[in-house]
Protein backbone atom coordinates (compact mmCIF):
# COMPACT_ATOMS: atom_id res chain seq x y z
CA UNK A 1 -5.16 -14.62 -15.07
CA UNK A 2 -7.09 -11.36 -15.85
CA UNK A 3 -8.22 -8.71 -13.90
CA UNK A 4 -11.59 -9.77 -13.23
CA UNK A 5 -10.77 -12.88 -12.76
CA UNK A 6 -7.91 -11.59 -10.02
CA UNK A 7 -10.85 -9.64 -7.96
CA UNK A 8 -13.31 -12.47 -7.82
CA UNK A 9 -10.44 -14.61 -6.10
CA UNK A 10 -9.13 -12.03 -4.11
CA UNK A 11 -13.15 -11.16 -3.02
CA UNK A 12 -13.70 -15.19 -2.80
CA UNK A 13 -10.85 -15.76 -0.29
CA UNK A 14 -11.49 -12.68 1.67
CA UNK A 15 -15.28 -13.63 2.40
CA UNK A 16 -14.64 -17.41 2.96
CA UNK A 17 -11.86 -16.73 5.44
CA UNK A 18 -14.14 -14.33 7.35
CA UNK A 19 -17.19 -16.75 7.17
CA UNK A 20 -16.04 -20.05 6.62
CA UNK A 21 -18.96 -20.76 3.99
CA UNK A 22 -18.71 -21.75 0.29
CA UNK A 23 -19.11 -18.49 -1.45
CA UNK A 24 -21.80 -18.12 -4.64
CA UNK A 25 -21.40 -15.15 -7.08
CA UNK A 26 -24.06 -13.01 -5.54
CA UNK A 27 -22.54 -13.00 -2.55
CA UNK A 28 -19.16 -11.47 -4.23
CA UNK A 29 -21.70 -9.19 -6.27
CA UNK A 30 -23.70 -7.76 -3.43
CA UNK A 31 -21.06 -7.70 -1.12
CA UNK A 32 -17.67 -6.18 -3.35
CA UNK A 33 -18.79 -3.70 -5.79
CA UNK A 34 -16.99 -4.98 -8.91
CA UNK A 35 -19.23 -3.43 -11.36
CA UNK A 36 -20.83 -7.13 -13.01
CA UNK A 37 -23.23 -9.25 -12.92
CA UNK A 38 -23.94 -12.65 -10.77
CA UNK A 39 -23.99 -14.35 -14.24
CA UNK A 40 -20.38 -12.95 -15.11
CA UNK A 41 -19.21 -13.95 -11.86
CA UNK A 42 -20.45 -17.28 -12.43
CA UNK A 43 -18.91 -17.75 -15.56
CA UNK A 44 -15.47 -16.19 -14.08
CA UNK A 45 -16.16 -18.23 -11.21
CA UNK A 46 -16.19 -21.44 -13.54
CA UNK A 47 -13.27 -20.68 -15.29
CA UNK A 48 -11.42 -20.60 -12.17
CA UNK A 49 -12.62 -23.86 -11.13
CA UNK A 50 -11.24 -25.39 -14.92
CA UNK A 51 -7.73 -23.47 -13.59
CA UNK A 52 -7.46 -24.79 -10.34
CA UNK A 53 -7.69 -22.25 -7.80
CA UNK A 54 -10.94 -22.57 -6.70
CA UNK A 55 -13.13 -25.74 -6.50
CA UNK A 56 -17.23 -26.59 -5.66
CA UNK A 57 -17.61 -28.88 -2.53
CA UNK A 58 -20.94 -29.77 -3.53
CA UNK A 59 -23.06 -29.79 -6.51
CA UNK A 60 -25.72 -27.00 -5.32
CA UNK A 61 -23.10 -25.21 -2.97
CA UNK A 62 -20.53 -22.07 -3.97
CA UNK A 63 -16.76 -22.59 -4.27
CA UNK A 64 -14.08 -22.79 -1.73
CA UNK A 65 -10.65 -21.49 -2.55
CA UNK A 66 -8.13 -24.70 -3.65
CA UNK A 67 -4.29 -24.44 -2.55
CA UNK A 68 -3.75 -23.28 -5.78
CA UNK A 69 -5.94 -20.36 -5.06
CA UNK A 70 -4.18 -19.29 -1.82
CA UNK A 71 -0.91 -19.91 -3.06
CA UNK A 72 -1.75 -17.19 -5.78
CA UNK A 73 -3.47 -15.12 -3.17
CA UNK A 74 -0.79 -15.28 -0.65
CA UNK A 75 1.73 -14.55 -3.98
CA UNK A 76 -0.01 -11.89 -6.20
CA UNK A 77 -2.98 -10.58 -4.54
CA UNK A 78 -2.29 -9.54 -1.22
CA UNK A 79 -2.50 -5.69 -0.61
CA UNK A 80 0.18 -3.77 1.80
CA UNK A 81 -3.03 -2.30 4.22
CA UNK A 82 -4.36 -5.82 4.59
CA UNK A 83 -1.27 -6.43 6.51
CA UNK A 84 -1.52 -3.42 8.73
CA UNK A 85 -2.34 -4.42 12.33
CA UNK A 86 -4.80 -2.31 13.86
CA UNK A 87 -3.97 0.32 16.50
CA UNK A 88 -5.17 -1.82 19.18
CA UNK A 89 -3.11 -5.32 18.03
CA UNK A 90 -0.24 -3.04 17.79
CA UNK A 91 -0.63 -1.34 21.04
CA UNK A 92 -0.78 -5.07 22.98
CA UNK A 93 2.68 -6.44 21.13
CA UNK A 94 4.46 -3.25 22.16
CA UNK A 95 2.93 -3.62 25.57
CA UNK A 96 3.73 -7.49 25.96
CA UNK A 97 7.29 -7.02 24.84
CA UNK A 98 7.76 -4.08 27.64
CA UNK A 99 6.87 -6.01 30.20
CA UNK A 100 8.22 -9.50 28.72
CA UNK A 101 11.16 -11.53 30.88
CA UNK A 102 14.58 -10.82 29.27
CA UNK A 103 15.54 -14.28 30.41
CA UNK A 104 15.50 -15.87 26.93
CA UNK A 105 13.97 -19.55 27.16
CA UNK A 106 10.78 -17.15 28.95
CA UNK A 107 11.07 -14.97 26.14
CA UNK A 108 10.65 -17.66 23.57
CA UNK A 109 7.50 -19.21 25.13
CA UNK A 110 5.99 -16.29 26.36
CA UNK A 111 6.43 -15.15 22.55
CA UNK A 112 5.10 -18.01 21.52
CA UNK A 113 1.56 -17.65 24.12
CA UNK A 114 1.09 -14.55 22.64
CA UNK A 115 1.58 -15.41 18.95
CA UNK A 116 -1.45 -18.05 19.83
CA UNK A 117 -3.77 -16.06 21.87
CA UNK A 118 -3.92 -13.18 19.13
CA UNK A 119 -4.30 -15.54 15.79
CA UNK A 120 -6.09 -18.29 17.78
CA UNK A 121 -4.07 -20.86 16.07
CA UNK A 122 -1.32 -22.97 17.14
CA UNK A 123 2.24 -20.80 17.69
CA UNK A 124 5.83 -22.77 17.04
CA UNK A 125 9.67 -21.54 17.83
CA UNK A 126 12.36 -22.98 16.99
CA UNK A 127 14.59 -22.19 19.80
CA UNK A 128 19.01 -21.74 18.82
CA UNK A 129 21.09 -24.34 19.68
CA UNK A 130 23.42 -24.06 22.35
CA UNK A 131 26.70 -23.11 20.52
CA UNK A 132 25.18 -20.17 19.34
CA UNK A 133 24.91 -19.06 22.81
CA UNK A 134 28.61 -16.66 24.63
CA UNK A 135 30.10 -17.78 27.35
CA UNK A 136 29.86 -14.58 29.72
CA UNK A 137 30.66 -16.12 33.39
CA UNK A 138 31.63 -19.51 34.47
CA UNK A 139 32.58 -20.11 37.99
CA UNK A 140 33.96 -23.76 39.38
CA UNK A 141 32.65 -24.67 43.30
CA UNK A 142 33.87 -27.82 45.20
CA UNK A 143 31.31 -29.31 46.30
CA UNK A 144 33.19 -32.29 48.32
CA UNK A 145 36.34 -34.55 47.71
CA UNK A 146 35.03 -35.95 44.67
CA UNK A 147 32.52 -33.75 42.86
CA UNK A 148 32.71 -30.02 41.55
CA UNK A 149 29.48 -27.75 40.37
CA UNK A 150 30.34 -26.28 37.39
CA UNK A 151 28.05 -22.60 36.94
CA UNK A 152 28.16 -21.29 32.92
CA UNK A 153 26.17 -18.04 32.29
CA UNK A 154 25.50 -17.47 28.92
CA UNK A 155 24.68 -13.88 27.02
CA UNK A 156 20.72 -15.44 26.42
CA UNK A 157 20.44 -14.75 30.70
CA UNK A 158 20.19 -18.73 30.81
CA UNK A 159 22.45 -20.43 33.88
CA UNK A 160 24.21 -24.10 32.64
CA UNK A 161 24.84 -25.79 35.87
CA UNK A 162 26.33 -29.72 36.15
CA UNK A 163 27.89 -31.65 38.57
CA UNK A 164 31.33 -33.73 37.81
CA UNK A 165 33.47 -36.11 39.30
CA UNK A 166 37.11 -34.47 40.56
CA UNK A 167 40.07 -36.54 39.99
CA UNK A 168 41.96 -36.44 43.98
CA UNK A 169 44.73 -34.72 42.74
CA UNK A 170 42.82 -31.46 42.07
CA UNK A 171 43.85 -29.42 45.40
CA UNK A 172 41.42 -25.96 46.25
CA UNK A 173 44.54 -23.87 44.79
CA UNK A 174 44.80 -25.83 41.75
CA UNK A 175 40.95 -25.70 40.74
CA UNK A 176 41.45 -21.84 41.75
CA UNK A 177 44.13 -22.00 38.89
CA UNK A 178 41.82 -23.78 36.49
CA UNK A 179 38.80 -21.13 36.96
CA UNK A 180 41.17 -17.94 36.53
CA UNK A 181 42.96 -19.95 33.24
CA UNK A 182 39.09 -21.18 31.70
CA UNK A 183 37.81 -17.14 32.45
CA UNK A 184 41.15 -15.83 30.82
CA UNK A 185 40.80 -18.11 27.82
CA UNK A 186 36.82 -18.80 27.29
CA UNK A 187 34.82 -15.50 28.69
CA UNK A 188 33.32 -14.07 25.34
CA UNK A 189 33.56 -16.77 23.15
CA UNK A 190 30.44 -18.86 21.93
CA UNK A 191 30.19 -22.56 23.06
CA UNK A 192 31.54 -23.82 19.67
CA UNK A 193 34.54 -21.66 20.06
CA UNK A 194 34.61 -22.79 23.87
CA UNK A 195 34.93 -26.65 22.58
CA UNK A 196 37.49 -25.53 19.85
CA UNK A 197 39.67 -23.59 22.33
CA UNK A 198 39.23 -26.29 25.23
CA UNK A 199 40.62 -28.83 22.55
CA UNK A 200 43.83 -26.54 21.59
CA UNK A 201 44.41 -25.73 25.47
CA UNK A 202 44.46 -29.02 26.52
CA UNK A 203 46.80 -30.05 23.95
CA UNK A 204 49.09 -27.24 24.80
CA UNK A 205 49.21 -27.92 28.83
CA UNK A 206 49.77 -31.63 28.22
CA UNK A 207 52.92 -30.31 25.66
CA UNK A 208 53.89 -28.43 28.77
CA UNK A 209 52.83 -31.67 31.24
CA UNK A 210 50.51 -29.32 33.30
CA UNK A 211 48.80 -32.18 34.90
CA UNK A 212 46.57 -31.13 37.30
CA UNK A 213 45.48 -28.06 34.55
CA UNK A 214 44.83 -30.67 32.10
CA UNK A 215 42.52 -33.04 34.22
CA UNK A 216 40.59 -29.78 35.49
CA UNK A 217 40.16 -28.98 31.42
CA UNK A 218 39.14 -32.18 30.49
CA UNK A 219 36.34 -31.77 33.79
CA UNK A 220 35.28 -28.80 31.54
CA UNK A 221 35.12 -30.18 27.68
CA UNK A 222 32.98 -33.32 29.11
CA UNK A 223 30.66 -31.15 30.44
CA UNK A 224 30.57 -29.11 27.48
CA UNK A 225 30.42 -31.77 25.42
CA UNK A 226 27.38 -32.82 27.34
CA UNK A 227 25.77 -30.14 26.96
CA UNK A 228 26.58 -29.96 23.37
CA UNK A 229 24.77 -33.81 22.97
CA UNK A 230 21.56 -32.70 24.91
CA UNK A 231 21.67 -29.79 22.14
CA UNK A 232 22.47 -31.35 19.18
CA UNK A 233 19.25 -30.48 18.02
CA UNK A 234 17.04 -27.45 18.01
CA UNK A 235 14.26 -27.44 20.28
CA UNK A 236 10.49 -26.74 19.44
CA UNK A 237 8.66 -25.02 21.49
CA UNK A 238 4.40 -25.09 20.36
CA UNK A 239 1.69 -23.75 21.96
CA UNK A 240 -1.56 -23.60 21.60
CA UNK A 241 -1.98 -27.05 20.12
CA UNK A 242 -5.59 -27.18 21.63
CA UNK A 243 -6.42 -24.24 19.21
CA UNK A 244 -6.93 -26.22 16.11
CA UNK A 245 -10.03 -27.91 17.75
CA UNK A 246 -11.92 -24.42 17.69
CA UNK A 247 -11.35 -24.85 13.74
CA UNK A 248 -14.47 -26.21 11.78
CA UNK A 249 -11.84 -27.84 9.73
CA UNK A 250 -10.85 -29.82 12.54
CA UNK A 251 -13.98 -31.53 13.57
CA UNK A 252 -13.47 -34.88 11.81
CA UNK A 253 -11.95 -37.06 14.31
CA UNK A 254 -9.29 -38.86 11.86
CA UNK A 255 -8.07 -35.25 10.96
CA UNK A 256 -7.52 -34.20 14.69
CA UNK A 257 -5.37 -37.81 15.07
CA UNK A 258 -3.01 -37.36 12.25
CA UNK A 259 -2.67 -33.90 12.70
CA UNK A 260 -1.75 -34.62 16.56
CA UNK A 261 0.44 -37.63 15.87
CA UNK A 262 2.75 -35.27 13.36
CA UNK A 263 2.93 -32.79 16.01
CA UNK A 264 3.38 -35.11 18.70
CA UNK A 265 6.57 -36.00 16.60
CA UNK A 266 7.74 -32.35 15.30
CA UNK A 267 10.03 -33.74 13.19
CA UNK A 268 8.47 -32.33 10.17
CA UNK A 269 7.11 -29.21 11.82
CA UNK A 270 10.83 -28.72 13.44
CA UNK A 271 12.11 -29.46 10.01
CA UNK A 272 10.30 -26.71 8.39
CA UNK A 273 10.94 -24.43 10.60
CA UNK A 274 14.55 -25.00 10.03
CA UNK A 275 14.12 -25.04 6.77
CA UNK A 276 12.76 -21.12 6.39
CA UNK A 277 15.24 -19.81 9.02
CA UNK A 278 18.05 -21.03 6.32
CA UNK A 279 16.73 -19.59 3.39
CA UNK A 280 17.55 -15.72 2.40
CA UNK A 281 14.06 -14.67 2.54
CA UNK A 282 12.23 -13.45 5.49
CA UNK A 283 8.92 -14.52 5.54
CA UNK A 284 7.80 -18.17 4.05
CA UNK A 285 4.35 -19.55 3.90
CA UNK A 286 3.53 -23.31 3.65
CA UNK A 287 -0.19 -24.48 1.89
CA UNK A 288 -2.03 -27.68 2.17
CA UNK A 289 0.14 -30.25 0.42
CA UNK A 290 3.49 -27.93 0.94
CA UNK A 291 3.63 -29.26 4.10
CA UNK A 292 4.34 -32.40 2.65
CA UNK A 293 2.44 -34.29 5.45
CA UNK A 294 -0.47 -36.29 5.22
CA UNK A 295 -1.40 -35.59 9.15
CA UNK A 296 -1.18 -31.37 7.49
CA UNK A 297 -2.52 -31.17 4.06
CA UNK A 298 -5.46 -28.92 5.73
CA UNK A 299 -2.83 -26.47 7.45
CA UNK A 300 -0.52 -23.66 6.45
CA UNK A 301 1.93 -22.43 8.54
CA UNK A 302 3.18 -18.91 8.25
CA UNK A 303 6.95 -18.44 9.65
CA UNK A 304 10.28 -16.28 9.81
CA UNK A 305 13.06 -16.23 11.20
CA UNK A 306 14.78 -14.12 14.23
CA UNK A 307 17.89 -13.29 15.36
CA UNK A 308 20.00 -13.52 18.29
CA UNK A 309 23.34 -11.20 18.49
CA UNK A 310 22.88 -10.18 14.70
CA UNK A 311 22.83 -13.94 13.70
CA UNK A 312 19.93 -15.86 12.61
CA UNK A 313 19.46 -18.83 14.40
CA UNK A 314 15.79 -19.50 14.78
CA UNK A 315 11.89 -19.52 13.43
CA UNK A 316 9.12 -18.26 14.78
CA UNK A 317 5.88 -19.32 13.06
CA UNK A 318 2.19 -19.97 13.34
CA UNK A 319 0.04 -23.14 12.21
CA UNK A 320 -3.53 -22.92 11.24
CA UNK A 321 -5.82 -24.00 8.99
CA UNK A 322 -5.57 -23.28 5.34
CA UNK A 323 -8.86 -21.12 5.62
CA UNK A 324 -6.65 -18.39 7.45
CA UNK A 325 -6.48 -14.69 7.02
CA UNK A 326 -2.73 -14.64 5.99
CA UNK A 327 -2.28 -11.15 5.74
CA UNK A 328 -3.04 -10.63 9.37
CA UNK A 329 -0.44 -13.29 10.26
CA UNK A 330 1.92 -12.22 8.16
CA UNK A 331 1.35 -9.32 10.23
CA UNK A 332 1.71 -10.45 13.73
CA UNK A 333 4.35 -13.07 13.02
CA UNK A 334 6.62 -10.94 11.38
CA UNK A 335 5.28 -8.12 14.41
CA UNK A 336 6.44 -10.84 17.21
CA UNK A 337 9.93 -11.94 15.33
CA UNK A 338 11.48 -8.10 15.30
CA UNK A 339 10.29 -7.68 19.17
CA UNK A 340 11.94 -11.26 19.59
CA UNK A 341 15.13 -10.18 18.01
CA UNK A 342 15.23 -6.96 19.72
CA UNK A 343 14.58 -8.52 23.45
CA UNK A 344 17.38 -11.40 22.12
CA UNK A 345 20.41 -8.47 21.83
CA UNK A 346 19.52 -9.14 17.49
CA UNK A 347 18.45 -6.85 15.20
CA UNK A 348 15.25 -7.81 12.36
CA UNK A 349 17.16 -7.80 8.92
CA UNK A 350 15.12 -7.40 5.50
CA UNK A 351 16.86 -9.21 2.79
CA UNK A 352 17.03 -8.34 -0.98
């Protein structure tokens, strides 16, 4: 692609995303200065159509920009101050995050309101699973003959309560044993560690026929182990789903039901999501069809990742229509993730 060609997409994109309207070539010649005529901006503009990256919705209307186009847009053409947040946007993330909950589960969805309220679109997280999470206190209270309350506090803030059955022969001095031996042992070590050392101690106090130790320590692994099942998966948090509606994309009914029914389901959002918090790059962008969901092929979503202790072990992202002003979103997503990381004990990380 050309120069010219280059500045009558870029100009294209820019004016349809801030009026929604197909965009004719003296629109882009009044309006950006590029030194040539409507009739050379026609002819530029149909060359782009034969390319792909642009595309007439009617015969007596302007073009619209194709996936192709923002694909190349979001790729090749997007300038470092069109993702500059103004004073003001900047001024209410720094704000928000001052005054945000430390508690981490708030953290993620009030993360996630704000994400929404300042794009307007639909906000996602992908929250970390539960092993990623350090044991910090844990604290074992009889409740009566036969049941014990369990209390794990983890380094996210987040309290892990459950209630389990006590076998009879667990006296107050021998559960007082248990506690002191599980702080000893499991204080400071993450929940997969916890289930890995849990598994080695028991096997050790049974060597040593520790009983009553052993029973209490099996009480524990089940209930980690429970909590491990409920966790087996990472957890999507979305807000904002209402959003979309405001979207003159989204006014056919049939479009609003299979979008809905694929979010209703997450699986493919969640998958996603997953999907860019793996890879080495920060930042990912999914078009149209790279969604690779019917219910989607008029989105993009715009996500990256954040970290938690150093480690990265979720996505933050934002779903909107494919008419969206990336650069901004880049923006504020990218914005949001550091503050998340920060609040989470992390650190943002920019990879090669």
């Amino acid at each position: 692609m050309d120069e010219r060609k280059k500045q009558i997409l870029h100009a294209l994109i820019r004016d349809y995303v801030d009026v929604g309207e197909p965009v004719g070539s003296r629109t882009i010649a009044k309006k950006y200065g590029l030194g040539v005529s409507p009739a050379t901006i026609r002819n530029e503009m149909s060359d782009l159509e034969e390319m792909g990256f642009i595309m007439q919705p009617h015969a007596s209307a302007g073009r619209v920009p194709s996936d192709k186009g923002y694909r190349y847009y979001v790729d090749n053409l997007m300038e470092p101050e069109e993702k500059l947040l103004s004073d003001e946007e900047q001024q209410q993330v720094f704000d928000f995050f001052q005054n945000c909950a430390a508690e981490l589960e708030q953290l993620f969805q009030q993360s996630c309101k704000l994400l929404s309220s300042m794009t307007n679109y639909t906000a996602m997280l992908v929250k970390p699973k539960l092993e990623a999470s350090v044991l910090e206190r844990l604290k074992l209270v009889r409740l009566n003959d036969n049941q014990l309350l369990a209390i794990m506090i983890t380094d996210d803030g987040k309290i892990h309560n459950k209630i389990v059955r006590l076998p009879n022969s667990i006296s107050d001095a021998n559960l007082a044993e248990a506690e002191n031996l599980l702080q000893e042992r499991l204080i400071g070590l993450s929940f997969a560690q916890v289930l890995d050392s849990l598994t080695a101690e028991i096997a050790h106090q049974l060597l040593q026929s520790q009983n009553r130790l052993q029973q209490a320590l099996s009480l524990m692994k089940q209930l980690l182990l429970d909590y491990s099942d409920e966790n087996a998966d990472n957890k999507l948090l979305i807000q904002g789903t209402l959003n979309l509606l405001k979207q003159p994309e989204f006014k056919d009914v049939d479009t609003v039901r299979e979008l809905f029914t694929v979010l209703e389901t997450d699986d493919v959002v969640k998958e996603l999501l997953l999907m860019a918090s793996q890879q080495r790059q920060g930042t990912v962008v999914y078009i149209g069809d790279e969604l690779s969901s019917k219910g989607m092929s008029a989105c993009s979503m715009v996500t990256t990742p954040f970290y938690v202790n150093g480690e990265k072990v979720g996505s933050i992202g934002v779903l909107g229509p494919t008419r969206m002003p990336y650069p901004k979103v880049i923006a504020l997503v990218e914005k949001v993730s550091g503050f998340v990381s920060e609040k989470s004990g992390g650190h943002s990380v920019t990879e090669e």
